[in-house]
N, C-alpha and C. Protein backbone atom coordinates (compact mmCIF):
# COMPACT_ATOMS: atom_id res chain seq x y z
N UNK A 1 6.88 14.98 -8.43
CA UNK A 1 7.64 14.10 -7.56
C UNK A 1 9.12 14.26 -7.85
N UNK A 2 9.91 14.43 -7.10
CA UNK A 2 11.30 14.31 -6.90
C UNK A 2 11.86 13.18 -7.30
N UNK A 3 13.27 13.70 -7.21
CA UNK A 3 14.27 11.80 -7.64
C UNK A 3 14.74 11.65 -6.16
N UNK A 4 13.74 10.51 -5.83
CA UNK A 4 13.71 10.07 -4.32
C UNK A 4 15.84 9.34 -4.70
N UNK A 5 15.77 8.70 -5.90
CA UNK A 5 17.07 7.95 -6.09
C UNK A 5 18.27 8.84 -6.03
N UNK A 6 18.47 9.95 -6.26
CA UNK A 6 19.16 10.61 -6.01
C UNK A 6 19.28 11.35 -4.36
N UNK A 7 17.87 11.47 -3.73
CA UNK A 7 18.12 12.33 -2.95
C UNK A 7 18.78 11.00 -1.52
N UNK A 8 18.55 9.68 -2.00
CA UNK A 8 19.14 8.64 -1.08
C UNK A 8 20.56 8.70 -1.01
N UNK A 9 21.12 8.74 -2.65
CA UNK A 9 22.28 8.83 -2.81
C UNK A 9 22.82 10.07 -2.31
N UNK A 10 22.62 11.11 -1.94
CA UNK A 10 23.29 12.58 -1.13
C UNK A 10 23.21 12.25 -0.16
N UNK A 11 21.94 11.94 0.38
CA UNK A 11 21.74 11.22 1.99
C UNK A 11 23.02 10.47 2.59
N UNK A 12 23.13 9.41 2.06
CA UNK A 12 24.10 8.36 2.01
C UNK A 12 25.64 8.61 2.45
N UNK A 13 26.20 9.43 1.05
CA UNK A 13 26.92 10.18 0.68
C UNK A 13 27.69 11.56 1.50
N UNK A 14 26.60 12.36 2.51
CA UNK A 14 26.41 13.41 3.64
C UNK A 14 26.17 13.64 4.74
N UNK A 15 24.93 12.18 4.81
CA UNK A 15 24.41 11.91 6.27
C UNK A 15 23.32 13.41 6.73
N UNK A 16 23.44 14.21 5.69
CA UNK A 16 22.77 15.11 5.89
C UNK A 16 20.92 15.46 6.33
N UNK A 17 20.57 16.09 7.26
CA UNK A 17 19.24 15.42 7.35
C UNK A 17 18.35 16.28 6.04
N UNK A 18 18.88 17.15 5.69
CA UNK A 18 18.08 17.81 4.70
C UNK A 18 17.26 16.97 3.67
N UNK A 19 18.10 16.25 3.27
CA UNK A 19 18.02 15.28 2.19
C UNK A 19 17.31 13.54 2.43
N UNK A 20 17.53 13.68 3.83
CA UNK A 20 16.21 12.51 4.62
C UNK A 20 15.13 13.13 4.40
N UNK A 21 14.77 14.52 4.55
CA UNK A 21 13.64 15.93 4.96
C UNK A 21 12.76 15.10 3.24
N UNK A 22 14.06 15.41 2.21
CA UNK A 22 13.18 15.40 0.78
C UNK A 22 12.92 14.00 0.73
N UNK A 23 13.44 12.50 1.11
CA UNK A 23 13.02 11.53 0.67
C UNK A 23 11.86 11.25 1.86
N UNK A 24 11.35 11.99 3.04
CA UNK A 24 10.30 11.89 4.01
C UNK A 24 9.22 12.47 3.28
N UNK A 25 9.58 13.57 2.82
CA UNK A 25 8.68 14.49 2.27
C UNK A 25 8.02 13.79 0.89
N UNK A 26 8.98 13.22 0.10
CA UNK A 26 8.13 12.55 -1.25
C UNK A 26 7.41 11.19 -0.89
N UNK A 27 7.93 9.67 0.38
CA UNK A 27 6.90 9.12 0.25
C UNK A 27 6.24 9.36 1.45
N UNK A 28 6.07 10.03 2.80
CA UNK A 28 5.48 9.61 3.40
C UNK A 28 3.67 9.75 3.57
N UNK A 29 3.63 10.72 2.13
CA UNK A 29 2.64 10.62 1.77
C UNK A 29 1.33 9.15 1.39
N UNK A 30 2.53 8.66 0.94
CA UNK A 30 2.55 7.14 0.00
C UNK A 30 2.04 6.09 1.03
N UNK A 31 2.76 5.94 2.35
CA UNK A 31 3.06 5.09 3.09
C UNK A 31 1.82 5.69 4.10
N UNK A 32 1.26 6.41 4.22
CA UNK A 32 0.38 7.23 5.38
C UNK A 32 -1.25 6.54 4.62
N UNK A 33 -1.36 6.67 3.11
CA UNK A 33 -2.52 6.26 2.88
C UNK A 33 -2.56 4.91 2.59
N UNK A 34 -1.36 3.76 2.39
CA UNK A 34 -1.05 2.72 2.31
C UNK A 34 -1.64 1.88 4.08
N UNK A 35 -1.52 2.65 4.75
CA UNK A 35 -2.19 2.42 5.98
C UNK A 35 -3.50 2.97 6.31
N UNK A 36 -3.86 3.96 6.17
CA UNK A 36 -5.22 4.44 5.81
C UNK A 36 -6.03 3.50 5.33
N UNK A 37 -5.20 3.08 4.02
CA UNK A 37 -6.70 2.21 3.41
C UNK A 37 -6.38 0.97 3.77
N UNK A 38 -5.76 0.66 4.58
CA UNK A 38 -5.61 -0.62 5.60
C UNK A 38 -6.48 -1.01 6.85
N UNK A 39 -5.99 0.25 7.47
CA UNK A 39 -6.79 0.59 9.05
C UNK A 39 -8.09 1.06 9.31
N UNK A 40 -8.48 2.27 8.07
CA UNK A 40 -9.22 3.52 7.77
C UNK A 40 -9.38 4.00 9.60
N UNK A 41 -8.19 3.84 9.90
CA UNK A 41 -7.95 4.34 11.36
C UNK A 41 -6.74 5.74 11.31
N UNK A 42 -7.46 6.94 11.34
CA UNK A 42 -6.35 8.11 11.35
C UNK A 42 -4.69 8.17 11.72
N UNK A 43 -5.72 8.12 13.35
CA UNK A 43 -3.94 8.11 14.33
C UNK A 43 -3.32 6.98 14.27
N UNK A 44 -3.83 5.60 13.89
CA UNK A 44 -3.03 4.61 13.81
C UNK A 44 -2.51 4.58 12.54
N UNK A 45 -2.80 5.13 11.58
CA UNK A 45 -2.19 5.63 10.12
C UNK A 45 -0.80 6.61 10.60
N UNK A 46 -1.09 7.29 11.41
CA UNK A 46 -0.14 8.68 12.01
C UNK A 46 0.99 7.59 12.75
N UNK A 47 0.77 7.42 13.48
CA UNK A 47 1.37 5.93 14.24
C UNK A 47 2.63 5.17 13.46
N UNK A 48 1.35 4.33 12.52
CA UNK A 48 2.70 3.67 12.33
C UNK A 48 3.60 3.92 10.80
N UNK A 49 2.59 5.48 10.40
CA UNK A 49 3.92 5.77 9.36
C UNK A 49 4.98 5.97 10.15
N UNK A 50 5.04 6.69 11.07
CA UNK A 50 6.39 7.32 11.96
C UNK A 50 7.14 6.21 12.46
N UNK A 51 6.66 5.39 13.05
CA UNK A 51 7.34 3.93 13.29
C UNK A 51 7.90 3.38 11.65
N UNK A 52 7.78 3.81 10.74
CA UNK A 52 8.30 3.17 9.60
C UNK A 52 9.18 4.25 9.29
N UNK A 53 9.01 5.53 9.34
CA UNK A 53 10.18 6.77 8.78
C UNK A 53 11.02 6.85 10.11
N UNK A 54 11.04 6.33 11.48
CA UNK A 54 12.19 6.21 12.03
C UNK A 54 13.15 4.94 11.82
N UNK A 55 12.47 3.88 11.59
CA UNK A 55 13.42 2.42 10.99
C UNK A 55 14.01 2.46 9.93
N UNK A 56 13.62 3.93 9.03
CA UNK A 56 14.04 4.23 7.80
C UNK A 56 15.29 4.92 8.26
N UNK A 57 15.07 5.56 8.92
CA UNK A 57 16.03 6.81 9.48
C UNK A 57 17.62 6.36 10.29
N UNK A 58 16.84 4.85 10.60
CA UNK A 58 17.85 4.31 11.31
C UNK A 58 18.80 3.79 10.73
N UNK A 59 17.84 2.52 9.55
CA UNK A 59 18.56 1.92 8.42
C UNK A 59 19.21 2.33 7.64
N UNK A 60 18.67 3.14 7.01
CA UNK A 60 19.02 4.15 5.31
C UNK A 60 20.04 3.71 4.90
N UNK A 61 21.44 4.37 5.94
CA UNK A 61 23.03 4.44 5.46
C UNK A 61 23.50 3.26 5.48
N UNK A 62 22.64 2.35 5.99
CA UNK A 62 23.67 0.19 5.81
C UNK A 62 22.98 0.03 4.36
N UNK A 63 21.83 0.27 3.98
CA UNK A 63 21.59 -0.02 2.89
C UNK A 63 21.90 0.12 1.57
N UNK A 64 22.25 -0.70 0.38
CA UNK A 64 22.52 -0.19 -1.21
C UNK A 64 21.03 -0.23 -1.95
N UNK A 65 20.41 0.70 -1.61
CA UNK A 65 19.11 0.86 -2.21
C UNK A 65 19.13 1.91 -3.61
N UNK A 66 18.46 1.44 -4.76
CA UNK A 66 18.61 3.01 -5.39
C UNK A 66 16.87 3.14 -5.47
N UNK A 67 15.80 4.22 -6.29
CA UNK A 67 14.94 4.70 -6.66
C UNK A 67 13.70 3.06 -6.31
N UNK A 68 13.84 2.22 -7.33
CA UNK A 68 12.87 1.15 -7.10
C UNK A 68 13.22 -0.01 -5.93
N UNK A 69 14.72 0.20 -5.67
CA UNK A 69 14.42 -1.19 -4.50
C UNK A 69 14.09 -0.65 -2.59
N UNK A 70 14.21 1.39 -2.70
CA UNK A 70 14.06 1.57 -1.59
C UNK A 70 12.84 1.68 -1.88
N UNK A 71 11.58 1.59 -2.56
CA UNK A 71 10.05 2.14 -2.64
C UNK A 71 9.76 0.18 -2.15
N UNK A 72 10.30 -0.48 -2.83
CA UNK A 72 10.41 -2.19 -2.71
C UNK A 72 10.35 -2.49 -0.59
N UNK A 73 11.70 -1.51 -0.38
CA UNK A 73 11.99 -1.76 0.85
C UNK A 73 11.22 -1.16 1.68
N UNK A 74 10.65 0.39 1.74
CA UNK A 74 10.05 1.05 2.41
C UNK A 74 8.68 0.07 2.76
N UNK A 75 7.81 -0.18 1.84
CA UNK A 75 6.97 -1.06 1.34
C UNK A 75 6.71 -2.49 2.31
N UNK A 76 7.75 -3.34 1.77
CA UNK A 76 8.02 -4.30 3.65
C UNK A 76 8.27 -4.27 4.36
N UNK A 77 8.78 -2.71 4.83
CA UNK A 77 8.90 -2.23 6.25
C UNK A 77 7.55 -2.47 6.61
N UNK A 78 6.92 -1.24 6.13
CA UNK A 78 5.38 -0.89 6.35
C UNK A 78 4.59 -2.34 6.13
N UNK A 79 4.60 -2.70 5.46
CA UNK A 79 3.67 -3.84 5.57
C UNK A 79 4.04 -5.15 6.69
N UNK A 80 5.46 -5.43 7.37
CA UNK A 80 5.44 -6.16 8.08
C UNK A 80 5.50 -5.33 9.72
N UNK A 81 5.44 -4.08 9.96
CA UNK A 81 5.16 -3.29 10.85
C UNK A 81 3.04 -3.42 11.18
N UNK A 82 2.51 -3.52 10.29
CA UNK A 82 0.79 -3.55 10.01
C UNK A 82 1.59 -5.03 10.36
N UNK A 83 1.45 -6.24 9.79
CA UNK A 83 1.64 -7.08 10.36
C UNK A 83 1.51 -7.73 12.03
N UNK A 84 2.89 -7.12 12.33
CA UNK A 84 3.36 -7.21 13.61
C UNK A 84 1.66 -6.03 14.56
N UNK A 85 1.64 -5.20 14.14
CA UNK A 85 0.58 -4.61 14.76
C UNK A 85 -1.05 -5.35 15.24
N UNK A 86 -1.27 -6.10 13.73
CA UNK A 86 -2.16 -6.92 13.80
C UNK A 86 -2.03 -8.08 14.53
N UNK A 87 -1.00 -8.64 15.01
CA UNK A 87 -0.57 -9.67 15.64
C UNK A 87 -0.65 -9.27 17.09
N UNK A 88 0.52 -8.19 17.33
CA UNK A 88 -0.36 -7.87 18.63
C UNK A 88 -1.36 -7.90 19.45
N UNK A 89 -2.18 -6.96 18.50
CA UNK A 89 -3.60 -6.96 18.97
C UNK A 89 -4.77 -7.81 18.50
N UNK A 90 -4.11 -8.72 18.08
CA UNK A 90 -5.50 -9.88 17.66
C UNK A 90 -5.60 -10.89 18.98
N UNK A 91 -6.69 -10.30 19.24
CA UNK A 91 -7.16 -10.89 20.86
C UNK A 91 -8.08 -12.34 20.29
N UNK A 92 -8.27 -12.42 19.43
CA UNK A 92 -9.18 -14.08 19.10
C UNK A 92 -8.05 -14.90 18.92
N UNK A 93 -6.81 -14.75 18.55
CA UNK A 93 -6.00 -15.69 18.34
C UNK A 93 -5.97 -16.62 16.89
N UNK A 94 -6.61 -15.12 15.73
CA UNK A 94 -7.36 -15.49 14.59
C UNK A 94 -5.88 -16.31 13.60
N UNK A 95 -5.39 -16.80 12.51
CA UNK A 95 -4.57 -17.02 11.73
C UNK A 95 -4.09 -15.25 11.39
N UNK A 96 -2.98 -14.76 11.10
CA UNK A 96 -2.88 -13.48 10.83
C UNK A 96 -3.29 -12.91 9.14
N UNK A 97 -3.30 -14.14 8.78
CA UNK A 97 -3.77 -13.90 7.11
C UNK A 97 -5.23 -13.55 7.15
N UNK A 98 -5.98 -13.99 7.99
CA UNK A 98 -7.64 -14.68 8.20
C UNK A 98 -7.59 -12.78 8.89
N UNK A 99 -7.21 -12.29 9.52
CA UNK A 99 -7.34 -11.14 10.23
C UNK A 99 -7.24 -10.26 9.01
N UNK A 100 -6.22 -10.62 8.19
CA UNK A 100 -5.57 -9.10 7.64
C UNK A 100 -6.98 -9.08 6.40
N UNK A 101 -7.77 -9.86 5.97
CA UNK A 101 -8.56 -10.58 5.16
C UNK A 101 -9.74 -9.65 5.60
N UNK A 102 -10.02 -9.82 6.95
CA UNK A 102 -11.23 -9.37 7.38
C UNK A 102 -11.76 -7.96 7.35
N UNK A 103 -10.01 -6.85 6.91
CA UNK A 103 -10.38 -5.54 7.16
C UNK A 103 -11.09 -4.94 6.11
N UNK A 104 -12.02 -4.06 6.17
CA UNK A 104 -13.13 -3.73 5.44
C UNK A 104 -12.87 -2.33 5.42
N UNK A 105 -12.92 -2.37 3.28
CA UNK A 105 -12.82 -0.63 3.01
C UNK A 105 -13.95 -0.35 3.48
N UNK A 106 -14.34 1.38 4.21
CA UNK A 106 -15.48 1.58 4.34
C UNK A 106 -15.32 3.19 4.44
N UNK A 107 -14.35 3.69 3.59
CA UNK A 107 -14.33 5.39 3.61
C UNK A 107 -14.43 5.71 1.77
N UNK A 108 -15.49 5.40 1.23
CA UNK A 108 -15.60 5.65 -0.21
C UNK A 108 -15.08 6.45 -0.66
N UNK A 109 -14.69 7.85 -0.23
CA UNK A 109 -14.98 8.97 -0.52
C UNK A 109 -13.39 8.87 -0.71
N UNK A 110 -12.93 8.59 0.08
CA UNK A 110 -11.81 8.63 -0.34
C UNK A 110 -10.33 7.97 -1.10
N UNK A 111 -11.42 6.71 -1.23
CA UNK A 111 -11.49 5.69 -2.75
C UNK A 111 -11.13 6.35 -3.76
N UNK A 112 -12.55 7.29 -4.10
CA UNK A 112 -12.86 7.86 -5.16
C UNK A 112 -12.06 8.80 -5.69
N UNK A 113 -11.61 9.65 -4.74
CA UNK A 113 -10.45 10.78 -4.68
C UNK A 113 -9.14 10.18 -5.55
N UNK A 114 -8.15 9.06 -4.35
CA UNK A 114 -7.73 8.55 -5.01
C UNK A 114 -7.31 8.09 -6.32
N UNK A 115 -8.35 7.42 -6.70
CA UNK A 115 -7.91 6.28 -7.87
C UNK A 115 -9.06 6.37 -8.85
N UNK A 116 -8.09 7.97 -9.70
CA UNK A 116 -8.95 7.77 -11.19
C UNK A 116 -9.17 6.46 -11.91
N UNK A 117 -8.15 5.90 -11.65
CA UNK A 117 -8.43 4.89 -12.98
C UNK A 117 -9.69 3.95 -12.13
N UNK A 118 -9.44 3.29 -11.49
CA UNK A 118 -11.13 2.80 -10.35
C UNK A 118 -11.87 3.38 -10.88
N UNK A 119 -11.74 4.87 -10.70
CA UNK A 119 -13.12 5.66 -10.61
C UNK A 119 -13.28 5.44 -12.17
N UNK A 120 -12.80 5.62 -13.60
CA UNK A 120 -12.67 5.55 -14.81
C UNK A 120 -13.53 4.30 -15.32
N UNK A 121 -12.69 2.95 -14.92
CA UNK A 121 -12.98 1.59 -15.16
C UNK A 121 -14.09 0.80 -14.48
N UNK A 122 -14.39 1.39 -13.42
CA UNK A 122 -15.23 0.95 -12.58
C UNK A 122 -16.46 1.49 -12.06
N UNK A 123 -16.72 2.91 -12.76
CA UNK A 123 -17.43 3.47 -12.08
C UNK A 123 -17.63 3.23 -10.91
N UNK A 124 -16.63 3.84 -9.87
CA UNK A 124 -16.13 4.18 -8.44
C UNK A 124 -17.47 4.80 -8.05
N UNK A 125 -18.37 5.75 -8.00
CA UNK A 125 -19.56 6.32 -7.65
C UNK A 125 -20.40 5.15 -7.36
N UNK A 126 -20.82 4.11 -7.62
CA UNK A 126 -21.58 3.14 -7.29
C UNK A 126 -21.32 2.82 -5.83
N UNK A 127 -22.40 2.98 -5.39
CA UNK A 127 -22.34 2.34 -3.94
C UNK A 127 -21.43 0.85 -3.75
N UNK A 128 -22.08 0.02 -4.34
CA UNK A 128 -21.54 -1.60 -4.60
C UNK A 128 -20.08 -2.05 -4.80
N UNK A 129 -19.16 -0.67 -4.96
CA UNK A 129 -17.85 -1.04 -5.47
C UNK A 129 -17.14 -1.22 -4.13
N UNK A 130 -17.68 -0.41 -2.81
CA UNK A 130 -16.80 -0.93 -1.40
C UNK A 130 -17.27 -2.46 -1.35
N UNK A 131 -18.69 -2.84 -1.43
CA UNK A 131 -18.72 -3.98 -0.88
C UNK A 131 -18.00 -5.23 -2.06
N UNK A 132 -17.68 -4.86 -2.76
CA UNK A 132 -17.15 -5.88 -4.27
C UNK A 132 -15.63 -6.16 -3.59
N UNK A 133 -15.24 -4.52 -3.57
CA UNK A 133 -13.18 -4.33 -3.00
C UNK A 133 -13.59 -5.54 -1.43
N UNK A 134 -14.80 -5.03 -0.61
CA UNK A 134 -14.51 -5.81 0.71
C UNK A 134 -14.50 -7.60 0.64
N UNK A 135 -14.68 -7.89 -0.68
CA UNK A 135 -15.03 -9.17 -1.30
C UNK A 135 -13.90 -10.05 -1.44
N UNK A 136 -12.44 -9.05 -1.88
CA UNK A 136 -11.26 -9.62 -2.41
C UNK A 136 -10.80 -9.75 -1.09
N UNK A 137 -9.66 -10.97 -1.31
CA UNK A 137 -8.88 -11.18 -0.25
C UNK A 137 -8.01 -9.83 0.07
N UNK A 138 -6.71 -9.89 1.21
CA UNK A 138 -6.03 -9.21 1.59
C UNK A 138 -5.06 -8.47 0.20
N UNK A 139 -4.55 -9.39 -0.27
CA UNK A 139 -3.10 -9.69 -1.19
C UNK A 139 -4.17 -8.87 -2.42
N UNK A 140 -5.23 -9.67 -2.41
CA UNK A 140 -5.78 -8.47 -4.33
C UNK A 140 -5.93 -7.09 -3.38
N UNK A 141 -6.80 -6.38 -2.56
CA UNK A 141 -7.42 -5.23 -1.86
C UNK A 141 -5.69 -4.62 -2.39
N UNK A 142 -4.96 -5.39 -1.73
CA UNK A 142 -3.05 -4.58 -1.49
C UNK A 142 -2.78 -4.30 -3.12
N UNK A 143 -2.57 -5.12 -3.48
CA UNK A 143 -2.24 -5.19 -5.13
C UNK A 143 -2.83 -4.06 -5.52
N UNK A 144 -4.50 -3.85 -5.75
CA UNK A 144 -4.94 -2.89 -6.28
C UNK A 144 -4.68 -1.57 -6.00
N UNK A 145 -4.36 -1.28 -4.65
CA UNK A 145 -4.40 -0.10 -4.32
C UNK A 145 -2.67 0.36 -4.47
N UNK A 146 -2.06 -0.39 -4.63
CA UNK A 146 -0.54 -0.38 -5.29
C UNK A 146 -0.52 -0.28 -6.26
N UNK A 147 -1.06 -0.78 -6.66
CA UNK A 147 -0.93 -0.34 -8.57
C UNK A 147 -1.94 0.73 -9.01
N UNK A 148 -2.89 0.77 -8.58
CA UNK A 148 -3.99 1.90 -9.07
C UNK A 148 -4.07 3.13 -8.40
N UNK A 149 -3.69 2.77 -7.04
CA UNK A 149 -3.85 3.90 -6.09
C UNK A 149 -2.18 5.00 -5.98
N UNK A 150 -2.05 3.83 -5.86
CA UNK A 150 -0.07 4.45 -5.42
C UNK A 150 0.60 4.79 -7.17
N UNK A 151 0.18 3.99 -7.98
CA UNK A 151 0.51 4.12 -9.51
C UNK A 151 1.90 3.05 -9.60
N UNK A 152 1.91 1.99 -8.81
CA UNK A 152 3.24 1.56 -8.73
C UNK A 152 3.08 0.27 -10.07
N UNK A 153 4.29 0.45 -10.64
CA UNK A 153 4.57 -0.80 -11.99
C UNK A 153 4.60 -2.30 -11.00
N UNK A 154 4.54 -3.12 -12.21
CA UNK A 154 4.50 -4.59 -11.59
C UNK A 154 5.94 -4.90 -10.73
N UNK A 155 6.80 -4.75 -11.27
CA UNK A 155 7.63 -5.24 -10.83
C UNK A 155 8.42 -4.65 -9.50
N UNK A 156 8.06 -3.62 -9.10
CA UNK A 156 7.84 -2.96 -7.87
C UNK A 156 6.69 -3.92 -6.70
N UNK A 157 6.05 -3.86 -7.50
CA UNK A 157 4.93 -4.30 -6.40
C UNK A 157 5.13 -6.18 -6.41
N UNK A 158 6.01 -6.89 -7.43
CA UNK A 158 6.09 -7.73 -7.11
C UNK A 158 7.31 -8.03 -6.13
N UNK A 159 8.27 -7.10 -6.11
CA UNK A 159 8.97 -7.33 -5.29
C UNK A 159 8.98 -7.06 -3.71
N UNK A 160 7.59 -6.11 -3.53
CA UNK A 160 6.68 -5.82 -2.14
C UNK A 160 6.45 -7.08 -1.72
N UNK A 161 6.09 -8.01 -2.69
CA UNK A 161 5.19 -9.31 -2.00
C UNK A 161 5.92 -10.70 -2.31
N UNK A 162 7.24 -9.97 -3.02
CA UNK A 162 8.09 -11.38 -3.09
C UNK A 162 7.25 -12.36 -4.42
N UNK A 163 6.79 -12.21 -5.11
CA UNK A 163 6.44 -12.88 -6.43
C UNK A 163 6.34 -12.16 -7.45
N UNK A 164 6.52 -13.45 -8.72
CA UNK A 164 6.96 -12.95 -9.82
C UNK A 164 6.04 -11.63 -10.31
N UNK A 165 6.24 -11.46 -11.23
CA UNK A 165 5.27 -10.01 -12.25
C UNK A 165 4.37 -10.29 -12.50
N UNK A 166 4.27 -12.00 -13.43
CA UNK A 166 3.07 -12.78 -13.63
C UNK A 166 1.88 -12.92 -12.69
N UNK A 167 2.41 -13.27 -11.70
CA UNK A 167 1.56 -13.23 -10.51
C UNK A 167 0.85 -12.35 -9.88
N UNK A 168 1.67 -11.21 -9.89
CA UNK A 168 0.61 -10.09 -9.67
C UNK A 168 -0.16 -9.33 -10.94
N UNK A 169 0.27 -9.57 -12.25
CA UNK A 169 -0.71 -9.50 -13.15
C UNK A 169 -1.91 -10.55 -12.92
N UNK A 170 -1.81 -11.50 -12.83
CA UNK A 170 -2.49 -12.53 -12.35
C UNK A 170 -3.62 -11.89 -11.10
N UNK A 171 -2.94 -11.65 -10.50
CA UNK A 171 -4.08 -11.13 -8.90
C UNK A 171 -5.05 -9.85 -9.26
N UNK A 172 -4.04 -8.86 -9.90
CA UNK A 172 -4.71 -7.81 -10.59
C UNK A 172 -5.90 -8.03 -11.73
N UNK A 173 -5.55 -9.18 -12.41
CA UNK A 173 -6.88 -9.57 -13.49
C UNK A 173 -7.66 -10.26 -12.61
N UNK A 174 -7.42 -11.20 -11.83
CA UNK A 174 -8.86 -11.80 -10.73
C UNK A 174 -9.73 -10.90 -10.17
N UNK A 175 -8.75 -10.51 -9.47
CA UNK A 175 -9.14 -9.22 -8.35
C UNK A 175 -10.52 -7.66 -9.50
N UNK A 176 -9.75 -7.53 -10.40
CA UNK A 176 -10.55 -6.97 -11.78
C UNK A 176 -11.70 -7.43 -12.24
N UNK A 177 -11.60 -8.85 -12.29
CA UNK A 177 -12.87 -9.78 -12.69
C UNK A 177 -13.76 -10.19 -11.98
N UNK A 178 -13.57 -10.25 -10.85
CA UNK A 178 -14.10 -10.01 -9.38
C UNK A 178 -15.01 -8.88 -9.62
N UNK A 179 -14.42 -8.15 -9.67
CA UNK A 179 -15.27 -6.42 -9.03
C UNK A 179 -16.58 -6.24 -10.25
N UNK A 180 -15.64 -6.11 -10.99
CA UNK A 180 -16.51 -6.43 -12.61
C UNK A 180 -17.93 -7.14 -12.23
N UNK A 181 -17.76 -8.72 -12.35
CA UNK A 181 -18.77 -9.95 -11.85
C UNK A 181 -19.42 -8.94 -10.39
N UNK A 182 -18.94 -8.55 -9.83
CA UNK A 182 -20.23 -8.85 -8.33
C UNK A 182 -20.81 -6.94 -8.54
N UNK A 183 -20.27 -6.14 -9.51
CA UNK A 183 -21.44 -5.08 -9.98
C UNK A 183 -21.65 -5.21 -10.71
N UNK A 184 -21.61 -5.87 -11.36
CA UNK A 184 -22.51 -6.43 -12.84
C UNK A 184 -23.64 -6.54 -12.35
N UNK A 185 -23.61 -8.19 -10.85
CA UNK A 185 -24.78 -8.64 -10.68
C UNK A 185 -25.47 -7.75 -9.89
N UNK A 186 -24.91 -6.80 -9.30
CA UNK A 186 -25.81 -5.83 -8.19
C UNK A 186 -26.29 -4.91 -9.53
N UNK A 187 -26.40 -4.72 -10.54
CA UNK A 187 -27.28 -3.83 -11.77
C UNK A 187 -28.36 -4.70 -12.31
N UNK A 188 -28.28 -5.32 -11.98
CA UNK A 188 -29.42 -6.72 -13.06
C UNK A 188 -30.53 -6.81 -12.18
């Protein structure tokens, strides 16, 4: 991985698109499966990364971002873009929390790929571990796959969701004890 923090600062600095090219190129990887394992919908993964790397494209140069507060910022782009998407199209007129709650991992395979440490701690190969993850609310499913999946530190990911460090240590040990408890009981 590149120094996304530096290549903002040339960006900035040049206006050059080369250097948008390298900070597109290092997360939009990041941000493409951050919706993936949201949607497990392809083209709407395709969709609305690009709707997030043009608001990027637009923003960038008003912003004083360095290395952790543009991964912070990119982050609530994308997540209040899924938002706004889900709002759209929620034809029941559900609460938008109650919606975002309801979406269900259901591509294992690529769980597993993902997130050694899952796969390590959890023995990820068990059938039972989608339906355990489909168990947690919205906010743990996000958490986990930010911190385990993406490899992001607490304080990154607490500033994704606007609360303290504690707190998402906090969600991360529930959310942990959770998965733990409901394949435990599917072995017994």
């Amino acid at each position: 991985m590149g120094d996304i923090g530096s290549y903002i600062k040339e960006y900035k600095r040049t206006g050059e698109n080369k250097w948008f090219a390298m900070i597109y190129e290092e997360t939009m990887p990041r941000i493409y499966r951050y919706y993936y394992f949201k949607t497990m919908e392809r083209e709407l993964s395709q969709d609305l990364t690009s709707e997030v790397f043009i608001r990027v494209y637009t923003n960038l140069r008003k912003t004083s971002l360095d290395e952790r507060t543009f991964m912070v910022w990119i982050y609530r782009v994308a997540r209040n873009l899924l938002i706004d998407h889900f709002r759209k199209n929620n034809k029941n007129n559900l609460p938008i929390e109650q919606v975002i709650d309801n979406i269900k991992i259901n591509d294992e395979q690529v769980l597993i790929q993902e997130s050694s440490f899952l796969k390590k701690e959890l023995g990820l190969e068990k059938p039972q571990l989608i339906a355990a993850l489909n168990n947690l609310t919205g906010l743990q499913k996000d958490v986990l796959i930010l911190r385990f999946v993406e490899d992001m530190d607490y304080g990154t990911i607490a500033g994704i969701f606007k609360k303290g460090r504690g707190t998402i240590r906090g969600i991360v040990f529930r959310a942990m004890e959770k998965i733990r408890k409901e394949m435990g009981a599917g072995n017994g």
